[in-house]
PDB file of N, CA and C in Angstrom:
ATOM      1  N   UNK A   1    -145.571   2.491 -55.980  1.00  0.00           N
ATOM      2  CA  UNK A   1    -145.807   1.123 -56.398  1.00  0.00           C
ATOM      3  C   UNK A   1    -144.587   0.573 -57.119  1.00  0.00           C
ATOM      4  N   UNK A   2    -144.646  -0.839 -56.648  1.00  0.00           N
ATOM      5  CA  UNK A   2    -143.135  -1.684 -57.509  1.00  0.00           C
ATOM      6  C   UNK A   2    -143.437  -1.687 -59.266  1.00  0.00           C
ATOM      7  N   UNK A   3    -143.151  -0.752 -60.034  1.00  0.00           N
ATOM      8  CA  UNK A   3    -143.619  -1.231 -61.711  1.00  0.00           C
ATOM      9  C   UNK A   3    -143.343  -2.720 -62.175  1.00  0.00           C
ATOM     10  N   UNK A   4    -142.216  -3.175 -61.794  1.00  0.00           N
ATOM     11  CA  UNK A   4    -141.767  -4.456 -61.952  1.00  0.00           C
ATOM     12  C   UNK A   4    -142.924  -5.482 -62.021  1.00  0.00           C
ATOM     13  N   UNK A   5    -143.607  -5.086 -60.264  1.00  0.00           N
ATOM     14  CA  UNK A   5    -144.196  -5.787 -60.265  1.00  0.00           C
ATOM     15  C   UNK A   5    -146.046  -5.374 -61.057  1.00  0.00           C
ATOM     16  N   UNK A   6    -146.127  -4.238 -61.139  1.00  0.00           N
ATOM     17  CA  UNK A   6    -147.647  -4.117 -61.861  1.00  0.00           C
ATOM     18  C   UNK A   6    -147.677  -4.812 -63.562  1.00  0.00           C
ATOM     19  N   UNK A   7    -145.843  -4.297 -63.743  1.00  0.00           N
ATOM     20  CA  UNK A   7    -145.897  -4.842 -65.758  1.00  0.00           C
ATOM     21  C   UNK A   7    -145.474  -6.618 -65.192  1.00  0.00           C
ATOM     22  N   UNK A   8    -146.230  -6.810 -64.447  1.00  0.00           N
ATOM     23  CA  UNK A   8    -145.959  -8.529 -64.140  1.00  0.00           C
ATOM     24  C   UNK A   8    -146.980  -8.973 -65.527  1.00  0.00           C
ATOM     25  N   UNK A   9    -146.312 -10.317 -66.487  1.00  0.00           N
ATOM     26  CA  UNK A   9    -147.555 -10.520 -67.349  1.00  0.00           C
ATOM     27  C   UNK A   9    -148.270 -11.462 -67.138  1.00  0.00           C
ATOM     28  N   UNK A  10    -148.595 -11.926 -65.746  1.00  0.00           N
ATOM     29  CA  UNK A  10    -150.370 -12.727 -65.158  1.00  0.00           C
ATOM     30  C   UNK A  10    -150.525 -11.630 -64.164  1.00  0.00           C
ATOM     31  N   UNK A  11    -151.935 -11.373 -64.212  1.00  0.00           N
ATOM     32  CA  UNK A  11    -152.598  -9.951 -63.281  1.00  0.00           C
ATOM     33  C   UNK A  11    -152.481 -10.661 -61.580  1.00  0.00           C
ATOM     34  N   UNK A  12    -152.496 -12.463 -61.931  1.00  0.00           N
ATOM     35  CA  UNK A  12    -152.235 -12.597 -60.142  1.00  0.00           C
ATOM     36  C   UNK A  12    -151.565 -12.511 -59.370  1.00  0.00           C
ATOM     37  N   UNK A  13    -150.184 -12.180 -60.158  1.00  0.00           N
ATOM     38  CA  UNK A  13    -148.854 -12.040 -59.719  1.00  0.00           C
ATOM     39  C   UNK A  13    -148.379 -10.324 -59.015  1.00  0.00           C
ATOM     40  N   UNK A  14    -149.714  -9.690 -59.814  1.00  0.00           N
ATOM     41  CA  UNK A  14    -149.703  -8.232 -59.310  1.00  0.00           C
ATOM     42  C   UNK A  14    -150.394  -8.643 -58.027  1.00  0.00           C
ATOM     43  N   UNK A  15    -149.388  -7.962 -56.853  1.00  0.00           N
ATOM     44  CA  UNK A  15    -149.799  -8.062 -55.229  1.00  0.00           C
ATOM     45  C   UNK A  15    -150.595  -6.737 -55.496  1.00  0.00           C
ATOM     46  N   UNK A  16    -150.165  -5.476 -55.501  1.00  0.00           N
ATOM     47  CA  UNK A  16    -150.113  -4.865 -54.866  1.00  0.00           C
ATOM     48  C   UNK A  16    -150.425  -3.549 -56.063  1.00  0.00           C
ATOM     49  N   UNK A  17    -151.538  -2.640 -56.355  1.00  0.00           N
ATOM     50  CA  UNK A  17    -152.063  -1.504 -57.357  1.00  0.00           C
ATOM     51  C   UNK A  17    -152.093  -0.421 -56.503  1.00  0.00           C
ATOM     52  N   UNK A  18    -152.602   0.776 -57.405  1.00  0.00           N
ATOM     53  CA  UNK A  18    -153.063   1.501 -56.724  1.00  0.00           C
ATOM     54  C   UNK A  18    -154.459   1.314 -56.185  1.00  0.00           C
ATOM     55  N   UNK A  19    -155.070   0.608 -57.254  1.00  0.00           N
ATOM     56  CA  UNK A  19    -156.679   0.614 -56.575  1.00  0.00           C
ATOM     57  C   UNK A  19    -157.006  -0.601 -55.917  1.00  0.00           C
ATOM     58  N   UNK A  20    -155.894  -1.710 -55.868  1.00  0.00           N
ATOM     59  CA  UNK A  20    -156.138  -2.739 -54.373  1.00  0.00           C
ATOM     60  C   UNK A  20    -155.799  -1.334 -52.933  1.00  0.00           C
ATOM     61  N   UNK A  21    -154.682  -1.078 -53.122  1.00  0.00           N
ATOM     62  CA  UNK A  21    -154.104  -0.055 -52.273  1.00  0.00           C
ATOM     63  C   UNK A  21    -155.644   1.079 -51.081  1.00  0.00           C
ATOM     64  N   UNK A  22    -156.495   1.741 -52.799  1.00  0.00           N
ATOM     65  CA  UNK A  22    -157.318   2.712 -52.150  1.00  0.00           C
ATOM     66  C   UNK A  22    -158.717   2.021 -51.554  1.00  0.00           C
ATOM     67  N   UNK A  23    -158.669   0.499 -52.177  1.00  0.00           N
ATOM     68  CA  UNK A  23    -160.137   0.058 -51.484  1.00  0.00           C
ATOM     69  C   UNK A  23    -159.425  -0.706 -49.978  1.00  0.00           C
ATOM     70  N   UNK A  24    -158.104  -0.646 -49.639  1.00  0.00           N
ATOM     71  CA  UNK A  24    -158.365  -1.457 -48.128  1.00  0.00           C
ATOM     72  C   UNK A  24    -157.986   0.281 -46.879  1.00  0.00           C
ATOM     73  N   UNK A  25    -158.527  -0.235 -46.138  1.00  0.00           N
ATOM     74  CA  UNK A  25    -158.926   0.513 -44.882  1.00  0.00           C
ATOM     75  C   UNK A  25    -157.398   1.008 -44.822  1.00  0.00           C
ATOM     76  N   UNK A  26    -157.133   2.104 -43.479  1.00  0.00           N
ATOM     77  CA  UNK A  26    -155.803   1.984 -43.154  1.00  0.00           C
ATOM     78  C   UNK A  26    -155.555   1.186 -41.876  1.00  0.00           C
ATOM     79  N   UNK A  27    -154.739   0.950 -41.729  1.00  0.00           N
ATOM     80  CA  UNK A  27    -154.347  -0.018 -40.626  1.00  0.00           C
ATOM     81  C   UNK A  27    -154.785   0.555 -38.829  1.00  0.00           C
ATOM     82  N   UNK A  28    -155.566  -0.545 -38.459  1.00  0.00           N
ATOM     83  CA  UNK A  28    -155.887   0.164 -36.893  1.00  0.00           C
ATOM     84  C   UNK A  28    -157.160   0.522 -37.127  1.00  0.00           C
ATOM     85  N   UNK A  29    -158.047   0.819 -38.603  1.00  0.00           N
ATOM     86  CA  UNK A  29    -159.211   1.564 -38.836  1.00  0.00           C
ATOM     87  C   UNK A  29    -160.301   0.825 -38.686  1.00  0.00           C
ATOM     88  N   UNK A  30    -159.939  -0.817 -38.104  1.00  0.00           N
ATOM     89  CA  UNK A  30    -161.275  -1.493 -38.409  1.00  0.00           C
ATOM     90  C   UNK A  30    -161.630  -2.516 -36.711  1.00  0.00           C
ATOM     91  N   UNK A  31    -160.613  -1.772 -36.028  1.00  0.00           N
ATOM     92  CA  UNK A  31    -160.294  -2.295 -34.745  1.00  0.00           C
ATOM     93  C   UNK A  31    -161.845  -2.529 -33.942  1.00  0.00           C
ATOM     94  N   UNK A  32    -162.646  -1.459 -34.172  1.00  0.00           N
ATOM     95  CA  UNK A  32    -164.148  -1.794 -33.798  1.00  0.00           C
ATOM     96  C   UNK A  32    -164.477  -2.806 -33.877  1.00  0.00           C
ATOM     97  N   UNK A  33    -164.663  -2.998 -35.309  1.00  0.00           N
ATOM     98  CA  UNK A  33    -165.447  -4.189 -35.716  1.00  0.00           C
ATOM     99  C   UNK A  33    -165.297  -5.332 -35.349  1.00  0.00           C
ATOM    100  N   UNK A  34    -163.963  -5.606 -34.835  1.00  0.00           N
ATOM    101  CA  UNK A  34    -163.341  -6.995 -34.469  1.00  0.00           C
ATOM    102  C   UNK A  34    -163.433  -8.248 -35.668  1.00  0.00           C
ATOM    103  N   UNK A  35    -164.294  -9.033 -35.747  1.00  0.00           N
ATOM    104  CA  UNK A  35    -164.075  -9.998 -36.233  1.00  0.00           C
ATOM    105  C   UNK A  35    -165.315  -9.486 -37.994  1.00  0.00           C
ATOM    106  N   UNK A  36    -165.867  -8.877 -37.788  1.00  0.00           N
ATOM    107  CA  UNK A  36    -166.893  -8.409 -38.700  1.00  0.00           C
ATOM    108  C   UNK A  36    -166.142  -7.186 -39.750  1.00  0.00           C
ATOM    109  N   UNK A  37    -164.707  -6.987 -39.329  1.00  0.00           N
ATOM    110  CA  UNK A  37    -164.105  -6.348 -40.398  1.00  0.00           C
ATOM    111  C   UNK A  37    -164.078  -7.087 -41.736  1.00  0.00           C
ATOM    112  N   UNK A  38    -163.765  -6.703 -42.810  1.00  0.00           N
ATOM    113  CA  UNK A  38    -164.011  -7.329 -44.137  1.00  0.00           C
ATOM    114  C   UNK A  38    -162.302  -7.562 -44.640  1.00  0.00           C
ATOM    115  N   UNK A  39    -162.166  -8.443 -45.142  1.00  0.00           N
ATOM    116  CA  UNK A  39    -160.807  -9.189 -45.814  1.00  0.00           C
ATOM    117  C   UNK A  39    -161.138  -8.238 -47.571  1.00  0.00           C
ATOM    118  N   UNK A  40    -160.756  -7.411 -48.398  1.00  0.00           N
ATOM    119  CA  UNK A  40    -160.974  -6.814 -49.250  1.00  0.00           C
ATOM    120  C   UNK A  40    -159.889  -7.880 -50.456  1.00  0.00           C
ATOM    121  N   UNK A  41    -158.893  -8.509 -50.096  1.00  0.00           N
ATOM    122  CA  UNK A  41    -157.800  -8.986 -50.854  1.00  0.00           C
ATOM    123  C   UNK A  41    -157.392 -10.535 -50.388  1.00  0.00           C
ATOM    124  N   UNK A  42    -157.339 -11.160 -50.972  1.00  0.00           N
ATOM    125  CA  UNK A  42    -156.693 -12.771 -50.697  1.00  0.00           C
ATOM    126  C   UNK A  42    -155.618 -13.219 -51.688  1.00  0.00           C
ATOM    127  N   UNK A  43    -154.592 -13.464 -50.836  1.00  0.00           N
ATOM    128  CA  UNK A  43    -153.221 -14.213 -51.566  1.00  0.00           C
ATOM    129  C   UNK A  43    -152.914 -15.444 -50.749  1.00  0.00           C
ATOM    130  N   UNK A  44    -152.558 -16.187 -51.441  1.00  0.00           N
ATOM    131  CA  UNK A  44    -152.256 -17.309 -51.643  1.00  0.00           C
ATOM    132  C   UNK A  44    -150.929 -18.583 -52.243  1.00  0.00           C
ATOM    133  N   UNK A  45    -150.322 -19.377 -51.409  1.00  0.00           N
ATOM    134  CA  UNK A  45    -149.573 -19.957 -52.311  1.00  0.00           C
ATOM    135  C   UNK A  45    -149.905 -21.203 -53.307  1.00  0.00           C
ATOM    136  N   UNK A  46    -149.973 -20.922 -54.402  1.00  0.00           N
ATOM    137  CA  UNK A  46    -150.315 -22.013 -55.881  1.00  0.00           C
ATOM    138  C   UNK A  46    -150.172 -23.395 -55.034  1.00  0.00           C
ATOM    139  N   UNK A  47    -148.409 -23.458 -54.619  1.00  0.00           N
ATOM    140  CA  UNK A  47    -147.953 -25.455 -54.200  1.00  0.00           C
ATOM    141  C   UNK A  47    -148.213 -25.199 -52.527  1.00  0.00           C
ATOM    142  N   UNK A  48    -148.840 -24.646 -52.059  1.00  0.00           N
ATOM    143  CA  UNK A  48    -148.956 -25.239 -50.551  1.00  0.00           C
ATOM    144  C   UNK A  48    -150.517 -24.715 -50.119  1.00  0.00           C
ATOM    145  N   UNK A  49    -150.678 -24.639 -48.955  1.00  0.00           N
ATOM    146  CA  UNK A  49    -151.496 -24.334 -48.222  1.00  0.00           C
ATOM    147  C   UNK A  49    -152.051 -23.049 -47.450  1.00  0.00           C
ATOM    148  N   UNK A  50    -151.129 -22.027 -47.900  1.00  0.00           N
ATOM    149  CA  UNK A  50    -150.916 -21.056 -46.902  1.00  0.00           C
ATOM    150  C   UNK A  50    -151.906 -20.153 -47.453  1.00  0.00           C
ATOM    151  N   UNK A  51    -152.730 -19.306 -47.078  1.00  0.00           N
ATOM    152  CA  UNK A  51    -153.263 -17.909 -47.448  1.00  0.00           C
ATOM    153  C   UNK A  51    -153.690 -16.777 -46.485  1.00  0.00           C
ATOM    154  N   UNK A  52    -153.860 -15.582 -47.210  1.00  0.00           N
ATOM    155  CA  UNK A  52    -153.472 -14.346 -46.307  1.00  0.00           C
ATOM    156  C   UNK A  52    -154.855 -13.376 -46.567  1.00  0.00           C
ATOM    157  N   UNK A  53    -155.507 -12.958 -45.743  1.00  0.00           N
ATOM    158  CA  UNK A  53    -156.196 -11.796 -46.070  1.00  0.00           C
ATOM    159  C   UNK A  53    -156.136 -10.787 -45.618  1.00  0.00           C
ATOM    160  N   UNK A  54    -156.563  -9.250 -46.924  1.00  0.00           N
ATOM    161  CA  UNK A  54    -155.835  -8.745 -45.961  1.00  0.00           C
ATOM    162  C   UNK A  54    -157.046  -7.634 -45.836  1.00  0.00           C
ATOM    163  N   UNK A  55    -157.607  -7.589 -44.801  1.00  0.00           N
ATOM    164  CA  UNK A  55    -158.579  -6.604 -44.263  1.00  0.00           C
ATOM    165  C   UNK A  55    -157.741  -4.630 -43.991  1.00  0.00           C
ATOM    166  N   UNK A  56    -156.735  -4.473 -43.853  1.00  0.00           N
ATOM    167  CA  UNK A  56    -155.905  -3.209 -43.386  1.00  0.00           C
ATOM    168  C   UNK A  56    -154.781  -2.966 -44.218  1.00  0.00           C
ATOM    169  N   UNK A  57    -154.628  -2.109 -44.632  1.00  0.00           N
ATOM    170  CA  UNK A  57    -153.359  -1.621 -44.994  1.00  0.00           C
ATOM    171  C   UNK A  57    -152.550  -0.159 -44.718  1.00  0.00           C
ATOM    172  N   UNK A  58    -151.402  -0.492 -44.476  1.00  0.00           N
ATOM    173  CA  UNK A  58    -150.643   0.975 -43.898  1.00  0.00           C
ATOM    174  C   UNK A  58    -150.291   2.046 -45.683  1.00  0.00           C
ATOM    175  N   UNK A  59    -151.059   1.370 -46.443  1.00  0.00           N
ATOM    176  CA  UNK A  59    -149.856   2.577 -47.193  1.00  0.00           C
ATOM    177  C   UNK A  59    -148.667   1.962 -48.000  1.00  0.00           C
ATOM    178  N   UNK A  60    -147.880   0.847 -47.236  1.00  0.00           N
ATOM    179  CA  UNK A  60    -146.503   1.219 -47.781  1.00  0.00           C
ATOM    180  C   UNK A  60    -146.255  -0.177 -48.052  1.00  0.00           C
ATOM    181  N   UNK A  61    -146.382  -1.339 -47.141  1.00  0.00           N
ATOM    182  CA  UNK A  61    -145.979  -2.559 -46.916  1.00  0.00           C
ATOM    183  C   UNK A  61    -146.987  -3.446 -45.651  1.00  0.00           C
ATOM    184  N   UNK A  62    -147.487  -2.875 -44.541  1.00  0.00           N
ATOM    185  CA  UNK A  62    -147.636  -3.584 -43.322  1.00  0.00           C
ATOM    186  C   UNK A  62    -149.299  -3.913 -43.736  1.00  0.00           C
ATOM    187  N   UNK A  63    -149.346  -5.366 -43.571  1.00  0.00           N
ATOM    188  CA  UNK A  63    -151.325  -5.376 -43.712  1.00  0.00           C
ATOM    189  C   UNK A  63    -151.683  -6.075 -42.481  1.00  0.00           C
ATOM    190  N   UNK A  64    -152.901  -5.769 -42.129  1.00  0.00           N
ATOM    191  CA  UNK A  64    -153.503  -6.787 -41.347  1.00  0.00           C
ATOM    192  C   UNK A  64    -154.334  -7.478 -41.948  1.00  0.00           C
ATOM    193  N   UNK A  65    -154.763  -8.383 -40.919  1.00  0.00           N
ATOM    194  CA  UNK A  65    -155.835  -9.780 -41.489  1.00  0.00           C
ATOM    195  C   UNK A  65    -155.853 -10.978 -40.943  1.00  0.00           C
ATOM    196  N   UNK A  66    -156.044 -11.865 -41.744  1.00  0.00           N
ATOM    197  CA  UNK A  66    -156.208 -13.171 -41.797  1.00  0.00           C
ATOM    198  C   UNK A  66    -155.066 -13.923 -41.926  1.00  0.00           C
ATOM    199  N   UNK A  67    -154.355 -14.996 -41.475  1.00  0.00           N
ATOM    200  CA  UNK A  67    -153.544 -15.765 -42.011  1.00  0.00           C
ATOM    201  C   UNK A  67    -153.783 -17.331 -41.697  1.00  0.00           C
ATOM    202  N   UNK A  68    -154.049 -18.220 -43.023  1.00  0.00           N
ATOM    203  CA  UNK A  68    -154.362 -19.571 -42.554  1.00  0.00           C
ATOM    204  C   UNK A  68    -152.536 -20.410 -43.009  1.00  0.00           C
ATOM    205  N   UNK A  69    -152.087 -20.556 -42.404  1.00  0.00           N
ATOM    206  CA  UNK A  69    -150.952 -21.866 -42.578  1.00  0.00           C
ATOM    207  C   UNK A  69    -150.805 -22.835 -41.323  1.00  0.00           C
ATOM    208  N   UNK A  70    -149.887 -22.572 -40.730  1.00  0.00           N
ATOM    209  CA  UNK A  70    -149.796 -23.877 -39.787  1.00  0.00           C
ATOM    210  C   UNK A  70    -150.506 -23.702 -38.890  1.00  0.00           C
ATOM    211  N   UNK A  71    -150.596 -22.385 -38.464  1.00  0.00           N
ATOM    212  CA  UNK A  71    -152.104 -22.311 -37.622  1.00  0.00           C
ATOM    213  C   UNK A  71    -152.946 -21.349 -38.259  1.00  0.00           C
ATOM    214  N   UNK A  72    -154.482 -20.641 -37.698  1.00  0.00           N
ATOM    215  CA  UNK A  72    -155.116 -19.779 -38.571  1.00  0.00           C
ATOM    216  C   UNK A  72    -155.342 -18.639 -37.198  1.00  0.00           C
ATOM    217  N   UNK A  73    -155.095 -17.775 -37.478  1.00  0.00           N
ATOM    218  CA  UNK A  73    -154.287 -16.732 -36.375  1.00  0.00           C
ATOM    219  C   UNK A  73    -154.966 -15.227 -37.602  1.00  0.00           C
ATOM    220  N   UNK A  74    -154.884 -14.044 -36.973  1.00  0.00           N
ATOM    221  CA  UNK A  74    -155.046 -12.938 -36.978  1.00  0.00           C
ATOM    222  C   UNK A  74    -153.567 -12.567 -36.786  1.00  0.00           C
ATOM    223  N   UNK A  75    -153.567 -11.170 -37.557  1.00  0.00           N
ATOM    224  CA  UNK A  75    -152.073 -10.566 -37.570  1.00  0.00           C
ATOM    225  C   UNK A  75    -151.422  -9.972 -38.602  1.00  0.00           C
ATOM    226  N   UNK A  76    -150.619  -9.389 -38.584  1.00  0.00           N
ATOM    227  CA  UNK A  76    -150.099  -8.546 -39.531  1.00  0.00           C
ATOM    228  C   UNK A  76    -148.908  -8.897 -40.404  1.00  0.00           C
ATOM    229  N   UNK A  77    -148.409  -8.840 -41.394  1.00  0.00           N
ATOM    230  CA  UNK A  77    -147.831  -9.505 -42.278  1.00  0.00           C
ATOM    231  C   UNK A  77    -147.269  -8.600 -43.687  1.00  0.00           C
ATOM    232  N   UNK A  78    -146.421  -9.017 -44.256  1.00  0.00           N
ATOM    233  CA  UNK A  78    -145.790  -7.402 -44.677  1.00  0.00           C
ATOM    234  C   UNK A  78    -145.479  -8.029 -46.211  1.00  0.00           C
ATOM    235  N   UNK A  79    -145.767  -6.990 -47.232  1.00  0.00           N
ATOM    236  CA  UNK A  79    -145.749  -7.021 -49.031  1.00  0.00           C
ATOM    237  C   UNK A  79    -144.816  -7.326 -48.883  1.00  0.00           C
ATOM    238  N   UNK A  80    -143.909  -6.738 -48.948  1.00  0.00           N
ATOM    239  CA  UNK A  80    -142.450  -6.993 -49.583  1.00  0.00           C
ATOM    240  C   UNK A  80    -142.232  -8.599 -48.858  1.00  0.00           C
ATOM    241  N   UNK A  81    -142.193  -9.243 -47.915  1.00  0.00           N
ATOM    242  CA  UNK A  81    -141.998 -10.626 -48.147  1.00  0.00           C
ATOM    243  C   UNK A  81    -143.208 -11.433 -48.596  1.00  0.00           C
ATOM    244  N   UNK A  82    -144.331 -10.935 -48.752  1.00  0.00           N
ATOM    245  CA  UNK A  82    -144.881 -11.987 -49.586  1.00  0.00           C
ATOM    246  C   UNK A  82    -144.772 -11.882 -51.102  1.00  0.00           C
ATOM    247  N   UNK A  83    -144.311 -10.729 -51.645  1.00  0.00           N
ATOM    248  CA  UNK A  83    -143.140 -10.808 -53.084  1.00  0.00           C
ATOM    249  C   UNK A  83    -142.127 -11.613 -53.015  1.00  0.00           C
ATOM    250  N   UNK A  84    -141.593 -11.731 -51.762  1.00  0.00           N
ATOM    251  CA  UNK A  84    -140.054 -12.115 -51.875  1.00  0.00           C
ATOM    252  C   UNK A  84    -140.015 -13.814 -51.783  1.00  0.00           C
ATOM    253  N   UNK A  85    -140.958 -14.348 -51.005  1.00  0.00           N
ATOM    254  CA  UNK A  85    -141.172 -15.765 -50.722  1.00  0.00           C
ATOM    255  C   UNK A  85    -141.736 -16.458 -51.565  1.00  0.00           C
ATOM    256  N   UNK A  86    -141.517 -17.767 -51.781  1.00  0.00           N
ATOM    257  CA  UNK A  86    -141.581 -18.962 -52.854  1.00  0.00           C
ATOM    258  C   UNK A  86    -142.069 -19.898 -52.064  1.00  0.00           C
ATOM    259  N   UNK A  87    -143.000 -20.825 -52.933  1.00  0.00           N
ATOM    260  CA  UNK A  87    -143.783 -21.761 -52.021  1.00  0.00           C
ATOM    261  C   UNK A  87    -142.248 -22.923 -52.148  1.00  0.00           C
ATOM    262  N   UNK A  88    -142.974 -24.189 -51.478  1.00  0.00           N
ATOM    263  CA  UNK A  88    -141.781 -25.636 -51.889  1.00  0.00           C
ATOM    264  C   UNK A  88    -141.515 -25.338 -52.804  1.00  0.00           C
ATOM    265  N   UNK A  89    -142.467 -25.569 -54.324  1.00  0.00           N
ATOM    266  CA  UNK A  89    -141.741 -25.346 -56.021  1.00  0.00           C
ATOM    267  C   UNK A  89    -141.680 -24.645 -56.377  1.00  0.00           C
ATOM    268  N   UNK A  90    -141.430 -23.390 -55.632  1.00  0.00           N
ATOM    269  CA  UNK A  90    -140.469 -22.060 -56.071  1.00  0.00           C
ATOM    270  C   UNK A  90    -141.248 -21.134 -56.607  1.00  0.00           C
ATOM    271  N   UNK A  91    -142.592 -21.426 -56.253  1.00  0.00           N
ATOM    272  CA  UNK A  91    -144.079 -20.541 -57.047  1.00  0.00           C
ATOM    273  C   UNK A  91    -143.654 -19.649 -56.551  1.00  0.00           C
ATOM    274  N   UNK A  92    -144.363 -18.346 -56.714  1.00  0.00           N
ATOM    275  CA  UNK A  92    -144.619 -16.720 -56.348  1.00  0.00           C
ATOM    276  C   UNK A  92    -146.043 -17.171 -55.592  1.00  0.00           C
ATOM    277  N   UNK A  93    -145.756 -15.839 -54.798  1.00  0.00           N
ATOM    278  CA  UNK A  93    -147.619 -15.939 -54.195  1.00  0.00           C
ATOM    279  C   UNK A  93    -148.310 -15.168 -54.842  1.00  0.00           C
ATOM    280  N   UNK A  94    -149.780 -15.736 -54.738  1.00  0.00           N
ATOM    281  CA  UNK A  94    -150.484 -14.599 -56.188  1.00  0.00           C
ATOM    282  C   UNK A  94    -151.573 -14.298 -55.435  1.00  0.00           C
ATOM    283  N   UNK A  95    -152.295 -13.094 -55.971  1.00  0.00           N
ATOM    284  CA  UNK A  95    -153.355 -12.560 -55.629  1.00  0.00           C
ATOM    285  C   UNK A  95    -154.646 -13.425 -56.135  1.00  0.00           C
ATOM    286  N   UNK A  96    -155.547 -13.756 -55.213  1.00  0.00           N
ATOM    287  CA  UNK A  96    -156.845 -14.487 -55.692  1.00  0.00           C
ATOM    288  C   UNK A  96    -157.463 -13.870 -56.756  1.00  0.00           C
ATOM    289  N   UNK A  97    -157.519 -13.271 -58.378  1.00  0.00           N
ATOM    290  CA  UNK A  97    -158.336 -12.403 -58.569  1.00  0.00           C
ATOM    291  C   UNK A  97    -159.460 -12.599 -58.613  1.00  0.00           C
ATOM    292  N   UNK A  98    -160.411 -13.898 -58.200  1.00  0.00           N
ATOM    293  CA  UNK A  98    -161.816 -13.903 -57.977  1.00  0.00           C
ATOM    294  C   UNK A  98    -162.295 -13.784 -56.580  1.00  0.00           C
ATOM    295  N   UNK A  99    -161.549 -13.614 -55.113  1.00  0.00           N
ATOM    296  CA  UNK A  99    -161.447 -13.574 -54.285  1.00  0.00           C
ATOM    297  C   UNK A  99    -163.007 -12.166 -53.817  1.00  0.00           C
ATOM    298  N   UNK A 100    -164.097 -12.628 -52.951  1.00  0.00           N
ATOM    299  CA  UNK A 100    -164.701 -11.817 -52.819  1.00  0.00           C
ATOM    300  C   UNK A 100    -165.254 -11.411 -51.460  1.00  0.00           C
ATOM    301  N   UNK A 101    -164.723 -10.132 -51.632  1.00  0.00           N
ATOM    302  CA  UNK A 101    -165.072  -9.461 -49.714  1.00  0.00           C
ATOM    303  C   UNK A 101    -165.846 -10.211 -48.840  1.00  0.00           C
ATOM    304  N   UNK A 102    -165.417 -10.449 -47.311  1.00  0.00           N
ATOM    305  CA  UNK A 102    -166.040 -11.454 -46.544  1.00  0.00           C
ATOM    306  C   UNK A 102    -165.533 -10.993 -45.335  1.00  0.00           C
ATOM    307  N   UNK A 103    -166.421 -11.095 -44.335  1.00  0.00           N
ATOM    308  CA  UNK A 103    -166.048 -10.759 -43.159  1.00  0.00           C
ATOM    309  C   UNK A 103    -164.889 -11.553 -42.482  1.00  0.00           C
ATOM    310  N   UNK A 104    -163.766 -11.553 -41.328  1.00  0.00           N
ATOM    311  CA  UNK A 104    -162.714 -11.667 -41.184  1.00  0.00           C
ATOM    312  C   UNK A 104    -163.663 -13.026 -40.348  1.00  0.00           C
ATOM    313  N   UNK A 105    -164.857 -13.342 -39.627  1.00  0.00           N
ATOM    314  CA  UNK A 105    -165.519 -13.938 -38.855  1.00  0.00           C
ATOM    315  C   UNK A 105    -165.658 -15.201 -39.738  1.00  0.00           C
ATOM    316  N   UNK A 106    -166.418 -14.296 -41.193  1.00  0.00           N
ATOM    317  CA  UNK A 106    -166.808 -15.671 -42.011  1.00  0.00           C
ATOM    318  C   UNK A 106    -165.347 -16.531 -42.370  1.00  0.00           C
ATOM    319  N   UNK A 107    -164.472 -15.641 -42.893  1.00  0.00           N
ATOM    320  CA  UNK A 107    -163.098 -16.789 -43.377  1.00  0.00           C
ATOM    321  C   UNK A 107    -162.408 -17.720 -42.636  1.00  0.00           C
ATOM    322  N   UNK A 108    -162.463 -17.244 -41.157  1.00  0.00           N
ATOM    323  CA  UNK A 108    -161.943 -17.684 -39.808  1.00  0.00           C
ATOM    324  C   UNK A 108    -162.874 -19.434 -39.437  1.00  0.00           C
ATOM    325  N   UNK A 109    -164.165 -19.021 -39.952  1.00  0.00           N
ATOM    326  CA  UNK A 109    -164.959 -20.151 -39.776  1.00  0.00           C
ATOM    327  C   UNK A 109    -164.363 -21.439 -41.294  1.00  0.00           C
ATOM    328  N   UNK A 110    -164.112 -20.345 -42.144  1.00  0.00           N
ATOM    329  CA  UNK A 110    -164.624 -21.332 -43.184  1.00  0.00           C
ATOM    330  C   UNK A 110    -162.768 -22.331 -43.278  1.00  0.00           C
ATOM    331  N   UNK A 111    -162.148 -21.845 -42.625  1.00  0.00           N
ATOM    332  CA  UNK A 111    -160.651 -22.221 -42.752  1.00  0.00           C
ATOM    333  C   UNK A 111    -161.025 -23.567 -41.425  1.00  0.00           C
ATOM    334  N   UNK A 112    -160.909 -22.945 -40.661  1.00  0.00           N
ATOM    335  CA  UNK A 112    -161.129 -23.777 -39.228  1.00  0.00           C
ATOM    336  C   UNK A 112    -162.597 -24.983 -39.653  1.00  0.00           C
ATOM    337  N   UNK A 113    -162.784 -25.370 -40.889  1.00  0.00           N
ATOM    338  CA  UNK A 113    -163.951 -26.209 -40.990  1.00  0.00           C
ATOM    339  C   UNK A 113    -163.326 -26.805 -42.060  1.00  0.00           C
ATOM    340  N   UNK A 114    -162.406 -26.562 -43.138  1.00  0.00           N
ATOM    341  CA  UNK A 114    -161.586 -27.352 -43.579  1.00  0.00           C
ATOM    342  C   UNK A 114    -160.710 -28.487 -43.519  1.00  0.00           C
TER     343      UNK A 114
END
């Protein structure tokens, strides 16, 4: 884990723990389910529109999920640039911390009805 980023001092700014880490699946593990896999984590940018869920994780950096911005698409998407990227006003992307487990079906609906 980045320490940098866990001694971050707002908890939304922490992407990435050990125990976000041990509650998401590993990547490829939820391929059954298709759309009824569960989003365990949601980030977000503060000044725009964009957000990410992330139903899979490899371990290291690579997640799958959800992604709503210019379009709302399925796909995989990687930590280290959503640390590294700044919205327009130069925000950080932060972790939802009230964000609560939902099937990849339900978020897909609830974005696309926005």
């Amino acid at each position: 884990m980045n320490k940098e980023i866990e001694s971050s001092k707002y908890p939304g700014q922490i992407l990435m723990s050990e125990e976000i880490s041990a509650k998401l699946p590993p990547l490829y593990s939820g391929e059954s389910k298709g759309l009824e896999a569960k989003a365990y984590v949601k980030y977000f940018t503060p000044d725009s529109n964009w957000t990410w869920y992330a139903s899979e994780f490899d371990g290291e950096d690579i997640f799958f999920g959800l992604v709503s911005g210019f379009e709302i698409e399925l796909g995989y998407f990687s930590l280290r640039e959503l640390q590294e990227v700044r919205g327009p006003m130069g925000l950080p992307i932060e972790r939802d911390l009230h964000f609560q487990q939902a099937t990849l079906a339900e978020l897909l609906s609830k974005h696309k009805n926005d």
